[in-house]
C-alpha atoms as a PDB file:
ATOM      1  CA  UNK A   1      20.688 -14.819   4.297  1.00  0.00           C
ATOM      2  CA  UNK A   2      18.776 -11.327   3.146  1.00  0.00           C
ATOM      3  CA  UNK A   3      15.991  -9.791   3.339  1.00  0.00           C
ATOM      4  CA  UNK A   4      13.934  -7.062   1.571  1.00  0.00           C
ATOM      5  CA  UNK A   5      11.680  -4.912   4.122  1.00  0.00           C
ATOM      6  CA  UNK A   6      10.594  -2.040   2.879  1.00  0.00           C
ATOM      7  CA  UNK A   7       9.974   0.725   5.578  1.00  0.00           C
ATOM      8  CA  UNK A   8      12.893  -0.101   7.784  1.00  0.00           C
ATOM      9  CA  UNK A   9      13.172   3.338   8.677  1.00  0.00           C
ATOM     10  CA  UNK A  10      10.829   3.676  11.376  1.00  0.00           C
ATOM     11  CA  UNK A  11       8.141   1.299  12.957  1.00  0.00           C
ATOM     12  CA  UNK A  12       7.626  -2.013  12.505  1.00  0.00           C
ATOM     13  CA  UNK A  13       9.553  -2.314   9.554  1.00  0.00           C
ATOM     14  CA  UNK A  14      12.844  -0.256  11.404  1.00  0.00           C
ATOM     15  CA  UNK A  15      12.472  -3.659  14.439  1.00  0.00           C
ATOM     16  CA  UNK A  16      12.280  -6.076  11.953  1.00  0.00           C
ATOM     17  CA  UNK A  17      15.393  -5.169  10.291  1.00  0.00           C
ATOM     18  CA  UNK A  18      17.316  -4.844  13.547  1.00  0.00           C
ATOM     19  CA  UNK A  19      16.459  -8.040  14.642  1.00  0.00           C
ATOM     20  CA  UNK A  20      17.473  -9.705  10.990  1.00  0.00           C
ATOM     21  CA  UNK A  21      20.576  -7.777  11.542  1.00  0.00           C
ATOM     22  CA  UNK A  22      21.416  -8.844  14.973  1.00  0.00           C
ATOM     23  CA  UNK A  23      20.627 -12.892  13.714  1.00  0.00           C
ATOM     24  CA  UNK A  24      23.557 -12.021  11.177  1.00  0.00           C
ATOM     25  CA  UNK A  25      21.418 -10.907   8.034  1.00  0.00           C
ATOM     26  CA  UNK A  26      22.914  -9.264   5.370  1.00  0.00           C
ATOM     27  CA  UNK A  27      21.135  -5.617   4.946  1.00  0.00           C
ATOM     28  CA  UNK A  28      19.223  -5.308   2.553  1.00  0.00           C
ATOM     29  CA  UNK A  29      15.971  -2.991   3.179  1.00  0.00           C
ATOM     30  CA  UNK A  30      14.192  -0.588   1.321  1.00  0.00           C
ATOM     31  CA  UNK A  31      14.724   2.696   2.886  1.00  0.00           C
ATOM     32  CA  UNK A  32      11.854   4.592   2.434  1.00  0.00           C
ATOM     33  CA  UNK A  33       8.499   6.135   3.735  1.00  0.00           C
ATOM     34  CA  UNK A  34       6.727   4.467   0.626  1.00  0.00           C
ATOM     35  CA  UNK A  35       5.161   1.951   3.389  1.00  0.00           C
ATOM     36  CA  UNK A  36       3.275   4.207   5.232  1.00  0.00           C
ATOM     37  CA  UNK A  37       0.693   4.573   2.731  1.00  0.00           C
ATOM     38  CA  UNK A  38       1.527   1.751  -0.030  1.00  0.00           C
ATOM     39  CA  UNK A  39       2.006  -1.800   0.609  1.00  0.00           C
ATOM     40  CA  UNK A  40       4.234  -4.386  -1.802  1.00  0.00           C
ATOM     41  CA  UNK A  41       3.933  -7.757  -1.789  1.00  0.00           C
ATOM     42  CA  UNK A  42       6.004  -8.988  -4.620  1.00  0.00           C
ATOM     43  CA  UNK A  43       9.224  -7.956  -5.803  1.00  0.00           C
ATOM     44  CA  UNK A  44      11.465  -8.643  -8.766  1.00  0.00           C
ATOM     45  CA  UNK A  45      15.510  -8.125  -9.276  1.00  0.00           C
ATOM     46  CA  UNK A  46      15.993  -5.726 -12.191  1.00  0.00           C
ATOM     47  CA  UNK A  47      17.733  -7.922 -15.617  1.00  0.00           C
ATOM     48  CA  UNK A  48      20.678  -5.562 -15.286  1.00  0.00           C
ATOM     49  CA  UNK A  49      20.941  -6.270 -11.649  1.00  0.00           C
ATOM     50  CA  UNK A  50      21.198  -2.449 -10.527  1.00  0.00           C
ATOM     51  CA  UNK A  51      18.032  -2.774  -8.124  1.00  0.00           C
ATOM     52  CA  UNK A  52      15.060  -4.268  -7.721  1.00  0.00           C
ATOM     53  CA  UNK A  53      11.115  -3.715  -8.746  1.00  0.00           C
ATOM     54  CA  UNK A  54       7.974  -3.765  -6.635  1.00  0.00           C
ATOM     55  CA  UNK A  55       4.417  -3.188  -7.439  1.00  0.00           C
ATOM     56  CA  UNK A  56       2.228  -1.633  -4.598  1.00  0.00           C
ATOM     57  CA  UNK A  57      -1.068  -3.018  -3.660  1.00  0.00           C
ATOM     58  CA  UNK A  58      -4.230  -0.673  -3.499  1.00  0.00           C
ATOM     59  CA  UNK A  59      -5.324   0.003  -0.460  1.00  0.00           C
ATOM     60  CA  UNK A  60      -7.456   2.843   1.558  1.00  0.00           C
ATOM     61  CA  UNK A  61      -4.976   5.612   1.318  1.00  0.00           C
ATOM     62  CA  UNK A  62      -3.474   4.792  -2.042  1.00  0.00           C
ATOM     63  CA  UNK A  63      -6.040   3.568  -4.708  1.00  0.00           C
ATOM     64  CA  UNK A  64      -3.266   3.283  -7.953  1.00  0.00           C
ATOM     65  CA  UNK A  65      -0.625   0.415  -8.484  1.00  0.00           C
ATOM     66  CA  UNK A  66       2.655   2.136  -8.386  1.00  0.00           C
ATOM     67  CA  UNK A  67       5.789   0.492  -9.892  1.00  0.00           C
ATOM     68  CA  UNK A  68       8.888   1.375  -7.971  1.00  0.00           C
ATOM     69  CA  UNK A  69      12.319   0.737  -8.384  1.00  0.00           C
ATOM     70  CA  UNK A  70      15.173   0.456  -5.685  1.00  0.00           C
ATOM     71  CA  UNK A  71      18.649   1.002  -6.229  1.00  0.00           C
ATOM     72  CA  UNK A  72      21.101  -1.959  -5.144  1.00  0.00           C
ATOM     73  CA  UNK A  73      23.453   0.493  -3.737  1.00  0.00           C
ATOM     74  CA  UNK A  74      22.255   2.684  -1.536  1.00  0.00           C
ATOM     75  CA  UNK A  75      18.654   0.375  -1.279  1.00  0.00           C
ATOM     76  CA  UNK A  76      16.814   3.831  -2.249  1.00  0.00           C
ATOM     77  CA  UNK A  77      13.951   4.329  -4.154  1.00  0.00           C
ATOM     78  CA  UNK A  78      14.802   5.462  -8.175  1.00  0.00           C
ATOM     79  CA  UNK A  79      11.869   5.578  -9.877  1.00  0.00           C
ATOM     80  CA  UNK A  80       8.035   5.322  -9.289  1.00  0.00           C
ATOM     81  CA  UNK A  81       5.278   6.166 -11.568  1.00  0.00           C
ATOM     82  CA  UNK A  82       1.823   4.842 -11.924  1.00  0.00           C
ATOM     83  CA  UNK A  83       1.261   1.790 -13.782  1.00  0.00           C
ATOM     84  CA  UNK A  84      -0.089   2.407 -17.892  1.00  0.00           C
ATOM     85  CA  UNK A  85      -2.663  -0.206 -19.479  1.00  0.00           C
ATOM     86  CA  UNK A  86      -4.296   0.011 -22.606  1.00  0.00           C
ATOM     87  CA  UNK A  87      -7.474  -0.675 -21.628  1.00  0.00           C
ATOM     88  CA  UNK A  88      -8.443  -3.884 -24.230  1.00  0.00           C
ATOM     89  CA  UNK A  89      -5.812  -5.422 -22.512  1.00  0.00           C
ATOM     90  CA  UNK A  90      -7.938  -6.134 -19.481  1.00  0.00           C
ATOM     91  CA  UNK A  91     -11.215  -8.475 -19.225  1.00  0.00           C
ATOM     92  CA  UNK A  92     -14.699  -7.423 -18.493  1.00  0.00           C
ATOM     93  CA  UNK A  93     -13.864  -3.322 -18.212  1.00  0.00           C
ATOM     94  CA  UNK A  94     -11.523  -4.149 -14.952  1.00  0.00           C
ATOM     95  CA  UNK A  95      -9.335  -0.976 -13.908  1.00  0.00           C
ATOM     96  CA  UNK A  96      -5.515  -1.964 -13.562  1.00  0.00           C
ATOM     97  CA  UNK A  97      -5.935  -0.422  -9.803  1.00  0.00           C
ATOM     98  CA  UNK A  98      -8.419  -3.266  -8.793  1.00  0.00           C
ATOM     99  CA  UNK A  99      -5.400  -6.242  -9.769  1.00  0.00           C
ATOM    100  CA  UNK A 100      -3.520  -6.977  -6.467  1.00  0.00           C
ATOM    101  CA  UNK A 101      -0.224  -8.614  -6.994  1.00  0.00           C
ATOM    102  CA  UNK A 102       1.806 -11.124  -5.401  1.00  0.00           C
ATOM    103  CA  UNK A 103       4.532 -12.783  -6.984  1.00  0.00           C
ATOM    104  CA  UNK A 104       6.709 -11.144  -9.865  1.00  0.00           C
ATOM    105  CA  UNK A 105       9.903 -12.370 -12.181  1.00  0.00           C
ATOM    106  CA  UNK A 106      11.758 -10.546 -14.175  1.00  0.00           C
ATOM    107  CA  UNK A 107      12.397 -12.203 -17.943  1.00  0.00           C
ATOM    108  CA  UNK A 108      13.500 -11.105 -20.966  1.00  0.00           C
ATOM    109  CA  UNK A 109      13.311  -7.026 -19.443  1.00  0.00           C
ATOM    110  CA  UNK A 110       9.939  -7.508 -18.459  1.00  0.00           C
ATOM    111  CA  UNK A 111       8.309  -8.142 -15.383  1.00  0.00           C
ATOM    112  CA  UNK A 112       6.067 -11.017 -14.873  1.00  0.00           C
ATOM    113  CA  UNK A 113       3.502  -9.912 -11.988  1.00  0.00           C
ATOM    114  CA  UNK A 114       0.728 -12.223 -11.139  1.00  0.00           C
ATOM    115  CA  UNK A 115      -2.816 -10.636  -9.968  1.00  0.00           C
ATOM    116  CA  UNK A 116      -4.219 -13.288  -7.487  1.00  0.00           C
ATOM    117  CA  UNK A 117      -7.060 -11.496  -7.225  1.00  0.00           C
ATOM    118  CA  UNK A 118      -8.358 -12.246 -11.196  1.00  0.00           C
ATOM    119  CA  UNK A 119      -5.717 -14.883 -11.581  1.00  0.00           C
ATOM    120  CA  UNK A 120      -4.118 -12.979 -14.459  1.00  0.00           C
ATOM    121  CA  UNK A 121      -0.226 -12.870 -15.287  1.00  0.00           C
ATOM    122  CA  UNK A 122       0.207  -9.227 -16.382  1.00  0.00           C
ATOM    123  CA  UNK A 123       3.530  -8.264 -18.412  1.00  0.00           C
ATOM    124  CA  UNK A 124       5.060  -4.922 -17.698  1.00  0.00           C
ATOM    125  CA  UNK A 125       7.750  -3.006 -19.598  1.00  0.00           C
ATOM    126  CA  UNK A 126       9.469  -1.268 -16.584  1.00  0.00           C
ATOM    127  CA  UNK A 127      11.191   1.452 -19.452  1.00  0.00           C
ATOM    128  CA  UNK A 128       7.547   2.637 -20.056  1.00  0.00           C
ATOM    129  CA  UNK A 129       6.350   1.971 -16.872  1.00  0.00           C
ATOM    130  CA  UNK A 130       2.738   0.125 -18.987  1.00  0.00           C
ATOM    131  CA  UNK A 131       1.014  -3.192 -18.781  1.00  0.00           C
ATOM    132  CA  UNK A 132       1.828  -4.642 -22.332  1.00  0.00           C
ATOM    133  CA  UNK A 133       0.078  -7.773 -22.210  1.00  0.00           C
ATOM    134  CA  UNK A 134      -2.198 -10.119 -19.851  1.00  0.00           C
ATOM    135  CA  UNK A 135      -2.766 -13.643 -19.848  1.00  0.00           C
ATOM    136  CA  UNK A 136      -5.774 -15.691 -17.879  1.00  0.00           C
ATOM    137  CA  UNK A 137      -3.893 -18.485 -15.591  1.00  0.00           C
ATOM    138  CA  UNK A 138      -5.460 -21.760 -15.683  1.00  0.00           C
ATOM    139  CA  UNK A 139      -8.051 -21.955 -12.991  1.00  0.00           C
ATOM    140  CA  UNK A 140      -6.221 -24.642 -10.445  1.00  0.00           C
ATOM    141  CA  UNK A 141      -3.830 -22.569  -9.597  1.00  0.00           C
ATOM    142  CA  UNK A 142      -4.787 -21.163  -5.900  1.00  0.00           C
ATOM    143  CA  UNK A 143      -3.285 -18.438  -3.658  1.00  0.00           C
ATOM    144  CA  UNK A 144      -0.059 -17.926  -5.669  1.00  0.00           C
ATOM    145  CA  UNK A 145       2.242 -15.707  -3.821  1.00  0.00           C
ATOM    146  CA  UNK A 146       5.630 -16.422  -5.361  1.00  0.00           C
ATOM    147  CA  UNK A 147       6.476 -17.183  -8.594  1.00  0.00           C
ATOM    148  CA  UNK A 148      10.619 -17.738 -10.499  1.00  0.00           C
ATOM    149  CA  UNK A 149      10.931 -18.748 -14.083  1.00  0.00           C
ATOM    150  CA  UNK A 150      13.254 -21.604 -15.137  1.00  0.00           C
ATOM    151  CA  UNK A 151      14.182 -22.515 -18.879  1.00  0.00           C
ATOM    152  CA  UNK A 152      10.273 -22.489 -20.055  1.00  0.00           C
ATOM    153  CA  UNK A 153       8.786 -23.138 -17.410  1.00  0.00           C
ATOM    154  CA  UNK A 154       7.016 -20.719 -14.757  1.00  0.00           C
ATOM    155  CA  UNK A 155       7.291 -21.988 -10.836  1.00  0.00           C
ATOM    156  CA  UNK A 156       4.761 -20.689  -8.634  1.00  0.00           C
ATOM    157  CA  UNK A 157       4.254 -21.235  -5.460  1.00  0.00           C
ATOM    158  CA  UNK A 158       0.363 -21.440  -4.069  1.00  0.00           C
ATOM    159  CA  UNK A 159      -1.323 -22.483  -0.823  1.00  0.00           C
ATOM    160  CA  UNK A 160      -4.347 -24.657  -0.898  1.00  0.00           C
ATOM    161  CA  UNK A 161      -5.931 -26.700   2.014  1.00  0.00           C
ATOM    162  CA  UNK A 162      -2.980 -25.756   4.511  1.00  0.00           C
ATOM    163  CA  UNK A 163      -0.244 -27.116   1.856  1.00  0.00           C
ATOM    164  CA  UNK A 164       2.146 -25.452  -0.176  1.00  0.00           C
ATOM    165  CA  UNK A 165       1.850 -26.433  -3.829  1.00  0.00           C
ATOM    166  CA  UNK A 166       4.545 -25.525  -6.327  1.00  0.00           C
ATOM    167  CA  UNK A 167       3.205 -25.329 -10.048  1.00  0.00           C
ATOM    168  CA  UNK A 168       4.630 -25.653 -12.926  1.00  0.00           C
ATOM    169  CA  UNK A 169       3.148 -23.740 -16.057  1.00  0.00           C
ATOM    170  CA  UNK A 170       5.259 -23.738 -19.145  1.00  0.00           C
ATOM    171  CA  UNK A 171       6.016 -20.026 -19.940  1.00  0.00           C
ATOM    172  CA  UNK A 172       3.706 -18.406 -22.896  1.00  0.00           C
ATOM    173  CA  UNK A 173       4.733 -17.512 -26.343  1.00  0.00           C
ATOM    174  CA  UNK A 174       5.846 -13.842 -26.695  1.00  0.00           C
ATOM    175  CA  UNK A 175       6.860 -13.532 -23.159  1.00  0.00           C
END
Protein backbone atom coordinates (compact mmCIF):
# COMPACT_ATOMS: atom_id res chain seq x y z
CA UNK A 1 0.00 0.00 0.00
CA UNK A 2 1.22 3.96 -0.06
CA UNK A 3 0.74 6.78 1.35
CA UNK A 4 1.15 10.55 0.74
CA UNK A 5 2.00 12.59 4.11
CA UNK A 6 3.23 15.62 3.59
CA UNK A 7 5.58 16.89 6.45
CA UNK A 8 7.24 13.61 7.20
CA UNK A 9 10.22 15.34 8.09
CA UNK A 10 9.68 16.21 11.53
CA UNK A 11 6.60 15.94 13.94
CA UNK A 12 3.67 14.30 13.56
CA UNK A 13 3.93 13.83 10.07
CA UNK A 14 7.92 12.29 10.50
CA UNK A 15 5.81 9.28 13.23
CA UNK A 16 3.29 8.71 10.92
CA UNK A 17 5.49 7.76 8.17
CA UNK A 18 7.66 5.54 10.35
CA UNK A 19 4.96 3.67 11.52
CA UNK A 20 3.47 3.17 7.69
CA UNK A 21 6.95 2.13 7.02
CA UNK A 22 7.44 -0.33 9.73
CA UNK A 23 3.60 -1.98 8.69
CA UNK A 24 5.46 -2.52 5.22
CA UNK A 25 4.28 0.74 3.31
CA UNK A 26 5.82 1.72 0.36
CA UNK A 27 7.41 5.44 0.91
CA UNK A 28 5.93 7.77 -0.46
CA UNK A 29 5.85 11.25 1.58
CA UNK A 30 6.17 14.66 0.76
CA UNK A 31 9.34 15.89 2.15
CA UNK A 32 8.93 19.22 3.03
CA UNK A 33 8.36 22.04 5.68
CA UNK A 34 5.30 23.24 3.50
CA UNK A 35 3.07 21.71 6.51
CA UNK A 36 4.07 23.81 9.09
CA UNK A 37 2.19 26.66 7.91
CA UNK A 38 -0.08 25.23 4.90
CA UNK A 39 -2.33 22.38 5.09
CA UNK A 40 -3.50 20.03 1.83
CA UNK A 41 -6.24 18.04 1.78
CA UNK A 42 -6.56 16.83 -1.72
CA UNK A 43 -4.10 15.72 -4.06
CA UNK A 44 -3.94 14.79 -7.72
CA UNK A 45 -1.20 12.56 -9.83
CA UNK A 46 0.24 14.80 -12.55
CA UNK A 47 -1.16 13.39 -16.50
CA UNK A 48 2.51 12.81 -17.29
CA UNK A 49 2.97 10.91 -14.13
CA UNK A 50 6.28 12.82 -13.00
CA UNK A 51 4.66 13.92 -9.53
CA UNK A 52 1.81 14.83 -8.02
CA UNK A 53 -0.40 18.22 -7.29
CA UNK A 54 -1.87 19.58 -4.07
CA UNK A 55 -3.78 22.64 -3.30
CA UNK A 56 -3.27 24.14 0.27
CA UNK A 57 -6.11 25.15 2.41
CA UNK A 58 -6.22 28.76 3.99
CA UNK A 59 -5.67 28.89 7.24
CA UNK A 60 -4.35 31.47 10.11
CA UNK A 61 -0.79 31.67 9.02
CA UNK A 62 -1.28 31.29 5.30
CA UNK A 63 -4.38 33.16 3.87
CA UNK A 64 -3.66 32.22 -0.24
CA UNK A 65 -4.35 28.76 -1.97
CA UNK A 66 -1.03 27.62 -3.14
CA UNK A 67 -0.71 24.95 -5.90
CA UNK A 68 2.29 22.76 -5.38
CA UNK A 69 3.79 20.16 -7.21
CA UNK A 70 5.94 17.11 -5.95
CA UNK A 71 8.34 15.30 -7.85
CA UNK A 72 7.84 11.34 -8.04
CA UNK A 73 11.45 10.85 -7.60
CA UNK A 74 12.90 12.31 -4.99
CA UNK A 75 9.01 13.17 -3.39
CA UNK A 76 10.29 16.99 -3.32
CA UNK A 77 8.49 19.92 -3.84
CA UNK A 78 8.94 21.47 -7.79
CA UNK A 79 6.85 24.12 -8.12
CA UNK A 80 4.46 26.35 -6.01
CA UNK A 81 2.90 29.56 -6.90
CA UNK A 82 -0.29 31.16 -5.87
CA UNK A 83 -3.38 30.21 -7.49
CA UNK A 84 -4.68 32.95 -10.63
CA UNK A 85 -8.60 33.55 -11.16
CA UNK A 86 -10.15 35.88 -13.31
CA UNK A 87 -12.38 37.25 -11.15
CA UNK A 88 -16.01 36.73 -13.29
CA UNK A 89 -15.18 33.36 -12.90
CA UNK A 90 -16.31 33.28 -9.30
CA UNK A 91 -20.02 33.90 -7.85
CA UNK A 92 -21.18 36.68 -5.68
CA UNK A 93 -17.49 38.68 -5.55
CA UNK A 94 -15.94 35.43 -3.60
CA UNK A 95 -11.96 35.64 -3.38
CA UNK A 96 -10.30 32.29 -4.70
CA UNK A 97 -8.52 32.27 -1.02
CA UNK A 98 -11.96 31.76 0.77
CA UNK A 99 -12.61 28.12 -1.53
CA UNK A 100 -11.26 25.22 0.65
CA UNK A 101 -10.62 22.11 -1.28
CA UNK A 102 -10.92 18.56 -0.81
CA UNK A 103 -10.89 16.18 -3.46
CA UNK A 104 -8.98 16.77 -6.89
CA UNK A 105 -8.51 14.62 -10.39
CA UNK A 106 -6.45 15.24 -12.86
CA UNK A 107 -8.19 15.04 -16.64
CA UNK A 108 -7.38 16.05 -19.79
CA UNK A 109 -4.05 18.30 -18.10
CA UNK A 110 -6.24 19.93 -15.84
CA UNK A 111 -7.00 19.55 -12.40
CA UNK A 112 -10.43 19.03 -11.17
CA UNK A 113 -10.49 20.48 -7.43
CA UNK A 114 -13.74 20.57 -5.64
CA UNK A 115 -14.42 23.59 -3.02
CA UNK A 116 -16.71 21.96 -0.33
CA UNK A 117 -17.02 24.95 1.18
CA UNK A 118 -19.30 26.73 -1.94
CA UNK A 119 -19.78 23.36 -3.52
CA UNK A 120 -18.02 24.51 -6.70
CA UNK A 121 -15.76 22.23 -9.05
CA UNK A 122 -12.99 24.68 -10.02
CA UNK A 123 -10.70 23.76 -13.19
CA UNK A 124 -7.07 24.64 -12.99
CA UNK A 125 -4.42 24.72 -15.72
CA UNK A 126 -1.35 23.64 -13.60
CA UNK A 127 1.10 25.23 -16.77
CA UNK A 128 -0.36 28.68 -15.74
CA UNK A 129 -0.86 27.95 -12.39
CA UNK A 130 -4.95 29.94 -12.92
CA UNK A 131 -8.47 28.88 -12.21
CA UNK A 132 -9.89 28.62 -15.85
CA UNK A 133 -13.31 27.74 -15.19
CA UNK A 134 -15.93 26.94 -12.23
CA UNK A 135 -18.95 25.04 -12.19
CA UNK A 136 -21.88 25.06 -9.27
CA UNK A 137 -22.33 21.18 -8.12
CA UNK A 138 -25.79 20.15 -7.74
CA UNK A 139 -26.89 20.85 -4.23
CA UNK A 140 -27.23 16.98 -2.82
CA UNK A 141 -24.01 16.41 -2.92
CA UNK A 142 -22.67 16.69 0.91
CA UNK A 143 -19.17 16.66 2.48
CA UNK A 144 -17.28 15.50 -0.65
CA UNK A 145 -13.77 14.74 0.20
CA UNK A 146 -12.61 12.52 -2.64
CA UNK A 147 -13.42 12.57 -5.97
CA UNK A 148 -11.76 10.07 -9.45
CA UNK A 149 -13.16 10.45 -12.89
CA UNK A 150 -14.16 7.39 -14.96
CA UNK A 151 -15.15 7.47 -18.80
CA UNK A 152 -17.78 10.54 -18.25
CA UNK A 153 -18.57 10.21 -15.27
CA UNK A 154 -17.19 12.05 -11.99
CA UNK A 155 -17.09 9.68 -8.61
CA UNK A 156 -17.13 11.47 -5.49
CA UNK A 157 -17.12 10.36 -2.43
CA UNK A 158 -19.33 12.38 0.43
CA UNK A 159 -20.39 11.72 4.02
CA UNK A 160 -23.90 12.38 5.08
CA UNK A 161 -25.75 11.12 8.27
CA UNK A 162 -22.66 8.87 9.37
CA UNK A 163 -22.64 7.05 5.76
CA UNK A 164 -20.39 7.22 3.01
CA UNK A 165 -22.16 8.05 -0.24
CA UNK A 166 -20.40 7.68 -3.57
CA UNK A 167 -21.93 10.01 -6.39
CA UNK A 168 -21.97 9.84 -9.61
CA UNK A 169 -22.14 13.17 -11.74
CA UNK A 170 -21.57 12.81 -15.42
CA UNK A 171 -18.47 14.98 -16.25
CA UNK A 172 -19.33 18.62 -17.90
CA UNK A 173 -18.82 19.70 -21.40
CA UNK A 174 -15.44 21.45 -21.98
CA UNK A 175 -13.77 19.74 -19.17
Amino acid sequence: MRAVITGATSGIGKELALQLLAKGWERWFVLTDRARSAYVVALAASSDNTGYYMVSVPNRVSKRLVLMKVDAVDHKLSEEAYLKVDAALLKDGRNINDYYVTGMTMHNGKLLAYSMQYNTMLVIDPAIKRVVNAFAMPSEIKKAHSMTIKDNSIFMLGREDNKDIVYELTLPEGI
